[in-house]
PDB file of N, CA and C in Angstrom:
ATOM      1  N   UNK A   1     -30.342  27.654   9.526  1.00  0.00           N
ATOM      2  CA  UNK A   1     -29.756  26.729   8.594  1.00  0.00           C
ATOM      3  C   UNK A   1     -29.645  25.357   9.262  1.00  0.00           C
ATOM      4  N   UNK A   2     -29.854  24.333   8.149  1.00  0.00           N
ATOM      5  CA  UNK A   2     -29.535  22.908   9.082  1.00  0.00           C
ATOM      6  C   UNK A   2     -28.887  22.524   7.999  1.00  0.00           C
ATOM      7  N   UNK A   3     -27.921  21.572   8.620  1.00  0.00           N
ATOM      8  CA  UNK A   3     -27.215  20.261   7.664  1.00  0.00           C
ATOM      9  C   UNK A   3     -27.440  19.295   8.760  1.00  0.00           C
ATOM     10  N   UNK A   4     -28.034  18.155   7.585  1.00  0.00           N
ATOM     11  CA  UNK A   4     -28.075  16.814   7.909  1.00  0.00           C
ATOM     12  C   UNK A   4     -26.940  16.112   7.548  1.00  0.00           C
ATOM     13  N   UNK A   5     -26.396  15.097   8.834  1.00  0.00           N
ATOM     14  CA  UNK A   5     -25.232  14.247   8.776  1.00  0.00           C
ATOM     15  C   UNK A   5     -25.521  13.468   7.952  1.00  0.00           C
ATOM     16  N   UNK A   6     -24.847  12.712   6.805  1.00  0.00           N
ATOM     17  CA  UNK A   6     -24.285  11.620   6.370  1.00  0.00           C
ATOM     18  C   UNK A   6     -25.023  10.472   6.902  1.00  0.00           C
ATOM     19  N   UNK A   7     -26.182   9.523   6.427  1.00  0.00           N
ATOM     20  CA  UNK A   7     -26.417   8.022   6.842  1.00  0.00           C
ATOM     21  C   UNK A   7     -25.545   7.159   6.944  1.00  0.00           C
ATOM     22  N   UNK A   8     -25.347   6.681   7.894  1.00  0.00           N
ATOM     23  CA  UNK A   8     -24.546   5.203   7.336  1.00  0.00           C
ATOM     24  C   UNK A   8     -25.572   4.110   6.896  1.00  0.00           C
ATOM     25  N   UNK A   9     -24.936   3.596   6.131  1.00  0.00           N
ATOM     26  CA  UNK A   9     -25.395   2.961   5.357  1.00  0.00           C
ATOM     27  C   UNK A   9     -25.437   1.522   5.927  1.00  0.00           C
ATOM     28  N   UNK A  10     -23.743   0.673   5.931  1.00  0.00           N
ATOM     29  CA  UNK A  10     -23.439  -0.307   6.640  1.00  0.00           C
ATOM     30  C   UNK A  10     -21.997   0.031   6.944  1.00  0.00           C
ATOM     31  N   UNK A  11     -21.197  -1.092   7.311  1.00  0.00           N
ATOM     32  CA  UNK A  11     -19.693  -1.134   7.637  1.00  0.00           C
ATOM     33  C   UNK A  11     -19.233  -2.472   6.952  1.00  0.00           C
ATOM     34  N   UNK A  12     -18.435  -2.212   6.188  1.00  0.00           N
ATOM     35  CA  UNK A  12     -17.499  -3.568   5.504  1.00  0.00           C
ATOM     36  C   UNK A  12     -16.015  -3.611   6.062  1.00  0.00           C
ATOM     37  N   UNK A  13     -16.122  -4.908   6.486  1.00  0.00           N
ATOM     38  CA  UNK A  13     -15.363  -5.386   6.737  1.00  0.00           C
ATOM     39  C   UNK A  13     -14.000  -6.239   5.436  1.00  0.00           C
ATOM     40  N   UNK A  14     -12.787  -5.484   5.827  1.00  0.00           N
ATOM     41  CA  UNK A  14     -11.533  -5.728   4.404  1.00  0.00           C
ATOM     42  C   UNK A  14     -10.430  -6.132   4.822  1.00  0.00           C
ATOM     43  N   UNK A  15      -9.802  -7.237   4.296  1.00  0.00           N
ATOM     44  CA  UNK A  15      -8.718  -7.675   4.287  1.00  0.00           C
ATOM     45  C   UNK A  15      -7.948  -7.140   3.342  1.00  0.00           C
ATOM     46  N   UNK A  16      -7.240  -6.093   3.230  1.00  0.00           N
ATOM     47  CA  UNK A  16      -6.530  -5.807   1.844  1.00  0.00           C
ATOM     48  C   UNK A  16      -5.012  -6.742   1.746  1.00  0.00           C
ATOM     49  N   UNK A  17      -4.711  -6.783   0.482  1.00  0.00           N
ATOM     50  CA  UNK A  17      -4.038  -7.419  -0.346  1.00  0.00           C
ATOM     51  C   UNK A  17      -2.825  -6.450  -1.025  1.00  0.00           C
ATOM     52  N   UNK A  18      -2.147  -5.594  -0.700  1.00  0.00           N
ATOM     53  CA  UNK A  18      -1.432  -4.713  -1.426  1.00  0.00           C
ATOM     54  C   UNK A  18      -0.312  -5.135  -2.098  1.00  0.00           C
ATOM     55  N   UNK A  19      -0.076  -4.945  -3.512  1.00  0.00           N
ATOM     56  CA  UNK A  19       1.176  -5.409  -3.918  1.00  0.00           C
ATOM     57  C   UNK A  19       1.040  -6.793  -4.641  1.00  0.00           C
ATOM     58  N   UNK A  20      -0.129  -6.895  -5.404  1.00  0.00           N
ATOM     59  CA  UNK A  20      -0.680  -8.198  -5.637  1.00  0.00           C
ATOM     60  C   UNK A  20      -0.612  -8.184  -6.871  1.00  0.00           C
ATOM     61  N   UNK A  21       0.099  -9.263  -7.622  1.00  0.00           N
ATOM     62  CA  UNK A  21       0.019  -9.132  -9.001  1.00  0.00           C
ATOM     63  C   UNK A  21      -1.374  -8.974  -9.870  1.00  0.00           C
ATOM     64  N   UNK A  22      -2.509  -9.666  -9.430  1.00  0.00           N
ATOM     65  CA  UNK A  22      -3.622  -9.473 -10.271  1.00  0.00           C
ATOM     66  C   UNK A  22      -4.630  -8.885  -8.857  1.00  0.00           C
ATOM     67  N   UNK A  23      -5.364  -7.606 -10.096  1.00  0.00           N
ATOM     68  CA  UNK A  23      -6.794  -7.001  -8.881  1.00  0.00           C
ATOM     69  C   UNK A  23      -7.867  -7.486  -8.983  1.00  0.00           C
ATOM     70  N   UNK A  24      -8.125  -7.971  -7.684  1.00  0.00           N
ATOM     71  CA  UNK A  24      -9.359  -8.466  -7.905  1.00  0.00           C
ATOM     72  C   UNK A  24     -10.375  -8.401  -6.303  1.00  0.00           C
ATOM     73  N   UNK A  25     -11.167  -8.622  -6.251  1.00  0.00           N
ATOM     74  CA  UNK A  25     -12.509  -8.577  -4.694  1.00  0.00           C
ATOM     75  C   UNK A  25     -12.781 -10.045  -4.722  1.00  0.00           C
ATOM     76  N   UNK A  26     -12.712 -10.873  -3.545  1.00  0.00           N
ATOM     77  CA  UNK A  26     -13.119 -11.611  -3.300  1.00  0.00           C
ATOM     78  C   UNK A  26     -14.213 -11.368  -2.273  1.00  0.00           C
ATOM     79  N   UNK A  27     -15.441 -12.156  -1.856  1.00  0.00           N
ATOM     80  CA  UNK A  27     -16.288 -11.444  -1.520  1.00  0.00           C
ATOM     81  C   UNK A  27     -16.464 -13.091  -0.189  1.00  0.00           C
ATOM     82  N   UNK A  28     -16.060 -13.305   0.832  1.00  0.00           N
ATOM     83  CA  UNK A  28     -15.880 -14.342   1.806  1.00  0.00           C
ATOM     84  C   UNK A  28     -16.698 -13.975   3.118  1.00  0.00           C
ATOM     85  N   UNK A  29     -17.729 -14.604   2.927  1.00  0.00           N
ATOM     86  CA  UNK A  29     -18.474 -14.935   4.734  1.00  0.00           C
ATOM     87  C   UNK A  29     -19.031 -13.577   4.891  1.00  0.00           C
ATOM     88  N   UNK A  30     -19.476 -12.741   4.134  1.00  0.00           N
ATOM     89  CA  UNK A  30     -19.657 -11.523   4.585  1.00  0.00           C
ATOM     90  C   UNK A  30     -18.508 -10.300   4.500  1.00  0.00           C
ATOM     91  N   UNK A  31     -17.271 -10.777   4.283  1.00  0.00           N
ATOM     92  CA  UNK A  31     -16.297  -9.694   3.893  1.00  0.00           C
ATOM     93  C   UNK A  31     -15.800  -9.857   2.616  1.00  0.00           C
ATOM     94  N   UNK A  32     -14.240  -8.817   2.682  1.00  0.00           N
ATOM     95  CA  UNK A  32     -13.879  -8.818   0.948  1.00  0.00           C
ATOM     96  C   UNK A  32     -12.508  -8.713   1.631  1.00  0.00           C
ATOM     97  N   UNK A  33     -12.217  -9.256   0.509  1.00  0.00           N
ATOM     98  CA  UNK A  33     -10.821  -9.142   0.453  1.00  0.00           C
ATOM     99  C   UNK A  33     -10.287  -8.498  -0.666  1.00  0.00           C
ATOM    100  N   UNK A  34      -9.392  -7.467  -0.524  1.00  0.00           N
ATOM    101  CA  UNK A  34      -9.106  -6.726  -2.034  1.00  0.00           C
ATOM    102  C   UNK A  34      -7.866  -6.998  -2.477  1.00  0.00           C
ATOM    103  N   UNK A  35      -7.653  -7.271  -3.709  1.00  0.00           N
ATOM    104  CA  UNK A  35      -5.890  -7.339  -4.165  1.00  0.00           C
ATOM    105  C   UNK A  35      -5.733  -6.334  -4.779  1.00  0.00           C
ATOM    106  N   UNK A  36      -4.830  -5.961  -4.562  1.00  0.00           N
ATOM    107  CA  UNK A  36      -4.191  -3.964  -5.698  1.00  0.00           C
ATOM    108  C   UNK A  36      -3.174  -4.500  -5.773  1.00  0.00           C
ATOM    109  N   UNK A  37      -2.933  -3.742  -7.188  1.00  0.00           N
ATOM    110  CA  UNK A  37      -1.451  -4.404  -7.334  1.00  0.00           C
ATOM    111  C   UNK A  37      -0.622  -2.332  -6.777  1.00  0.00           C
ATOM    112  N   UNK A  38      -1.457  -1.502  -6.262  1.00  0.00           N
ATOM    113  CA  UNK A  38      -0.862  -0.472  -5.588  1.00  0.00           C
ATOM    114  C   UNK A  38       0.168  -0.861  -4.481  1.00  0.00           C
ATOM    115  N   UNK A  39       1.115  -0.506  -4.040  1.00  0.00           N
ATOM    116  CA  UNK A  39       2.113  -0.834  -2.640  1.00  0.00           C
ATOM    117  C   UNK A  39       0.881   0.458  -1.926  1.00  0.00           C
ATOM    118  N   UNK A  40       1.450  -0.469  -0.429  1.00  0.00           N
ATOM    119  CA  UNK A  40       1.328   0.651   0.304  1.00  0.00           C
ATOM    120  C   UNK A  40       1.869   1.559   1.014  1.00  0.00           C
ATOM    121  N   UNK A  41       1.888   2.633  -0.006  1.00  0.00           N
ATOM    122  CA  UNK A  41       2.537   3.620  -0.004  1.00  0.00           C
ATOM    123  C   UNK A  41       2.000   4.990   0.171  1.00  0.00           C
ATOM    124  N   UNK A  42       2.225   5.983   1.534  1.00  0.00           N
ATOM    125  CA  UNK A  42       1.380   6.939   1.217  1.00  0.00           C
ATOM    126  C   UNK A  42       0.412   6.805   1.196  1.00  0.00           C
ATOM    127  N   UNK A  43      -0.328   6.023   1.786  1.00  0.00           N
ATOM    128  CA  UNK A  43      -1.879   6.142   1.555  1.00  0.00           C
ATOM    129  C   UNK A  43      -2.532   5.576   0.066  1.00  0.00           C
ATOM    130  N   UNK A  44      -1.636   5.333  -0.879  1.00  0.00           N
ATOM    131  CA  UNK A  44      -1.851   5.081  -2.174  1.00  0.00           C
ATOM    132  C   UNK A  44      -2.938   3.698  -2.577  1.00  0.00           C
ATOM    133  N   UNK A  45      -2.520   2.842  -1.636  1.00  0.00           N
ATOM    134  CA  UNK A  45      -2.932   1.451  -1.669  1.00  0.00           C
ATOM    135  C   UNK A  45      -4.583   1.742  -1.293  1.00  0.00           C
ATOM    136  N   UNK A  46      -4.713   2.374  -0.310  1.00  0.00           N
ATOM    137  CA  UNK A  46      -6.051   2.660   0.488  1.00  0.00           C
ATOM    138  C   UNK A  46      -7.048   3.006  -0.601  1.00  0.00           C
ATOM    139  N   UNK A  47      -6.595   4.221  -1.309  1.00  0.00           N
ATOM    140  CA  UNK A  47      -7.285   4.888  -1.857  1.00  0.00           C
ATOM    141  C   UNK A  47      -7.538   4.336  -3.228  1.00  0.00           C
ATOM    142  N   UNK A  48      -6.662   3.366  -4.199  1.00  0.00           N
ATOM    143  CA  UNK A  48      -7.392   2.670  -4.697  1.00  0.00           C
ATOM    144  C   UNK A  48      -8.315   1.215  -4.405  1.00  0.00           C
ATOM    145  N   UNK A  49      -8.204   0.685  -3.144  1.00  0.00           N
ATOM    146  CA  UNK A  49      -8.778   0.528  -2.617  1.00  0.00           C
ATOM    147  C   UNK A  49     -10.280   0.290  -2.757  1.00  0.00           C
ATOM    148  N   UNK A  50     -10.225   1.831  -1.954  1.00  0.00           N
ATOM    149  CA  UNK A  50     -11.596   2.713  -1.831  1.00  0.00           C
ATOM    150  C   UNK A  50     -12.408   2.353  -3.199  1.00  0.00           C
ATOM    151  N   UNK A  51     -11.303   3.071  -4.183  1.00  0.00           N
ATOM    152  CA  UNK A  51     -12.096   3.012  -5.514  1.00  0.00           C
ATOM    153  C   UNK A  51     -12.548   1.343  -6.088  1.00  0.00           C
ATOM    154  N   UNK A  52     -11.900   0.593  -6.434  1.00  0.00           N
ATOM    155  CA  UNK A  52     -11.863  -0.670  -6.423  1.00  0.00           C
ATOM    156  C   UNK A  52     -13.784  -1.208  -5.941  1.00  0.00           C
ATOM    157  N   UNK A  53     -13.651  -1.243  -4.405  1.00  0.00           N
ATOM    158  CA  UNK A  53     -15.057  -1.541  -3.900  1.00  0.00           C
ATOM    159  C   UNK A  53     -15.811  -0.707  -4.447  1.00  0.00           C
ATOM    160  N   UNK A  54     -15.667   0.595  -4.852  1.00  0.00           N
ATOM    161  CA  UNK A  54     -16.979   1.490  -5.201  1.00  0.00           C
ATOM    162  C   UNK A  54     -17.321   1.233  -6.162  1.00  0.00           C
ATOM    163  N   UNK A  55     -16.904   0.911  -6.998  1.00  0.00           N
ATOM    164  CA  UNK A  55     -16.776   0.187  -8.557  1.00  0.00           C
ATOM    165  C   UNK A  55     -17.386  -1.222  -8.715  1.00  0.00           C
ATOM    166  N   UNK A  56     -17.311  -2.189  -7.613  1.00  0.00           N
ATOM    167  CA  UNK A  56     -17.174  -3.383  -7.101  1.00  0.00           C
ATOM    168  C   UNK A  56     -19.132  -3.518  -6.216  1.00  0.00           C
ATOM    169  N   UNK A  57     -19.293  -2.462  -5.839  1.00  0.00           N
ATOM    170  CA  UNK A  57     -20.613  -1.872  -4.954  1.00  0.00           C
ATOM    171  C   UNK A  57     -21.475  -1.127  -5.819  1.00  0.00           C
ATOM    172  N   UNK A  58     -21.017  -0.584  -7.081  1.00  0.00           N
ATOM    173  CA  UNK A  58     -21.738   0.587  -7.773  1.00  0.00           C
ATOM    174  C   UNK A  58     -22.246   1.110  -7.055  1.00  0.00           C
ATOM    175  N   UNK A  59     -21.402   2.035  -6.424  1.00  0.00           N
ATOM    176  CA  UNK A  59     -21.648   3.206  -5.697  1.00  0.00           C
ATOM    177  C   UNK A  59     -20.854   4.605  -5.989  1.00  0.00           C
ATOM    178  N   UNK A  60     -20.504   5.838  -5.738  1.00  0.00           N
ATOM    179  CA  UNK A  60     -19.803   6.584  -5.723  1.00  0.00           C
ATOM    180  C   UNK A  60     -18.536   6.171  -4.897  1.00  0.00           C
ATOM    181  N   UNK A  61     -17.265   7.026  -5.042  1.00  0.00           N
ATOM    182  CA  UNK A  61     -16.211   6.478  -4.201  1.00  0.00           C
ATOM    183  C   UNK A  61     -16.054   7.288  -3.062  1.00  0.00           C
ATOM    184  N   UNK A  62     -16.802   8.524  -3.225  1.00  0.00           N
ATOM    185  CA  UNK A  62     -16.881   9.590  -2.084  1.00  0.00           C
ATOM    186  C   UNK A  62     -18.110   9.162  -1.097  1.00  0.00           C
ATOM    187  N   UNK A  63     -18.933   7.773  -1.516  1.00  0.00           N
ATOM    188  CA  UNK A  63     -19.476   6.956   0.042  1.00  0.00           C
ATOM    189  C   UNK A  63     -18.785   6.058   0.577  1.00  0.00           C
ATOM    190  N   UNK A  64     -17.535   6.120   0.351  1.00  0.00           N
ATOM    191  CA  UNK A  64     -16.926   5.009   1.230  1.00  0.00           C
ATOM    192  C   UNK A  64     -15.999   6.001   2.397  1.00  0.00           C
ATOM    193  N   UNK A  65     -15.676   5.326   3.588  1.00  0.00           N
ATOM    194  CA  UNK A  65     -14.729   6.068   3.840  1.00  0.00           C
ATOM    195  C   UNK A  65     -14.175   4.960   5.031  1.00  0.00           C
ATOM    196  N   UNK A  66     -12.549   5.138   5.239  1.00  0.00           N
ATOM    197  CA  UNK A  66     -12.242   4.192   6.147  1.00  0.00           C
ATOM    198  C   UNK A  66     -12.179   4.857   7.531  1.00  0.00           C
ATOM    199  N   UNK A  67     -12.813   3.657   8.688  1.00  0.00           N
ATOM    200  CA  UNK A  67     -12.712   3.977  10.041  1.00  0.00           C
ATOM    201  C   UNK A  67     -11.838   3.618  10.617  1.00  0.00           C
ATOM    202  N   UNK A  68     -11.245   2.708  10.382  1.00  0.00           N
ATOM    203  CA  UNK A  68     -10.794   2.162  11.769  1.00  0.00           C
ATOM    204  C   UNK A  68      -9.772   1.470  10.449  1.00  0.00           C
ATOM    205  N   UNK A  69      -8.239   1.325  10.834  1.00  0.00           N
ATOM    206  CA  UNK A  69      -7.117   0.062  10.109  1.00  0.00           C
ATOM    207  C   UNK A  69      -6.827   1.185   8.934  1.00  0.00           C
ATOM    208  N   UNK A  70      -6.636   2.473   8.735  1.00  0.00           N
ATOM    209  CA  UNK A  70      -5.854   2.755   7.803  1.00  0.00           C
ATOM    210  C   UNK A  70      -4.252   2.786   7.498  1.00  0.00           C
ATOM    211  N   UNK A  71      -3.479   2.331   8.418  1.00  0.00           N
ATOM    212  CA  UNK A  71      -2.107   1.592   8.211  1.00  0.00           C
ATOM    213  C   UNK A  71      -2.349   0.073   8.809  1.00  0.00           C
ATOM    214  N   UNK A  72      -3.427  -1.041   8.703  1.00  0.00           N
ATOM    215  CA  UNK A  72      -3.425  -1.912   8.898  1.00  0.00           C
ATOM    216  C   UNK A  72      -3.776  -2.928   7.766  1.00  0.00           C
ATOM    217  N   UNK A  73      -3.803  -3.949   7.589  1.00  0.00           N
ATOM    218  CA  UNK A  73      -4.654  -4.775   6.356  1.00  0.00           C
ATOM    219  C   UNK A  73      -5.746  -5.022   6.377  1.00  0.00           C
ATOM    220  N   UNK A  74      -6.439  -5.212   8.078  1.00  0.00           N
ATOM    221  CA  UNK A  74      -7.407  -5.311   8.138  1.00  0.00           C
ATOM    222  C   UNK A  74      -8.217  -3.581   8.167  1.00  0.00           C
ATOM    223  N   UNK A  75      -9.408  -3.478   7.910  1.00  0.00           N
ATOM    224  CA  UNK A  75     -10.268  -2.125   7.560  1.00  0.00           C
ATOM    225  C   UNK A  75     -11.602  -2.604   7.926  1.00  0.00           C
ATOM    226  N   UNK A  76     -12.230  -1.513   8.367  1.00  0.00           N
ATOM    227  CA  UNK A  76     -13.851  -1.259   8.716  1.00  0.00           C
ATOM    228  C   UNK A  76     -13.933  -0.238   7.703  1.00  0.00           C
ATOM    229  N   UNK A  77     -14.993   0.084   7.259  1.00  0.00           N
ATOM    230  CA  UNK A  77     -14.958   0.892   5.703  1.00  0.00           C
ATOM    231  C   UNK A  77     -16.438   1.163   5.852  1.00  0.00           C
ATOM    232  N   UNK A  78     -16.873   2.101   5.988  1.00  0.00           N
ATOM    233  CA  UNK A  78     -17.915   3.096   6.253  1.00  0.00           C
ATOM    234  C   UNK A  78     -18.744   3.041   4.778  1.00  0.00           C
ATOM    235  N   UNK A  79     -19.921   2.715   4.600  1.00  0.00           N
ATOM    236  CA  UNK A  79     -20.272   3.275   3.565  1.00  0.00           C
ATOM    237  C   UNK A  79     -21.686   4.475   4.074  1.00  0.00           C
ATOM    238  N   UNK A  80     -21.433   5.471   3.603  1.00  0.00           N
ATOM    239  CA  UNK A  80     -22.500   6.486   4.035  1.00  0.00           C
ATOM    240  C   UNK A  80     -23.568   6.870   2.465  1.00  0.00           C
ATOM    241  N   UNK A  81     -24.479   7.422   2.644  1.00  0.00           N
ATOM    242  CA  UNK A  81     -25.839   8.413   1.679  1.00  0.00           C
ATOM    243  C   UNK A  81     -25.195   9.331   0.841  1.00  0.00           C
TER     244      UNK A  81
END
């Protein structure tokens, strides 16, 4: 049996915004910045987030995934195949 790993794809770089009255992606120098009006709470903020860019990327939300800054504002954000 084989399984093949996951491609990466690229890495995005995120400034999130949590707690923001209006949602929106700004898309600056090569990064994004996301506003949710989610707190961050629980992981809650992240994960719409996640969804937000996938939506934002037309991609699935199960190719994103965060590496690096998940209790931070700043994020590296994995997109994989």
């Amino acid at each position: 049996m084989h399984f093949a790993a996951p491609r990466r794809l690229m890495r995005l770089e995120v400034k999130a915004y949590p707690s923001a009255r209006k949602e929106r992606i700004i898309e600056e120098n090569g990064r994004f910045k996301v506003y949710t009006s989610v707190p961050p709470d629980k992981g809650k903020a992240n994960q719409k987030i996640l969804k937000m860019l996938a939506k934002h990327l037309g991609i699935k939300r199960s190719q994103l995934k965060i590496i690096k800054g998940v209790s931070s504002r700043i994020k590296i954000i994995e997109v994989v195949e």
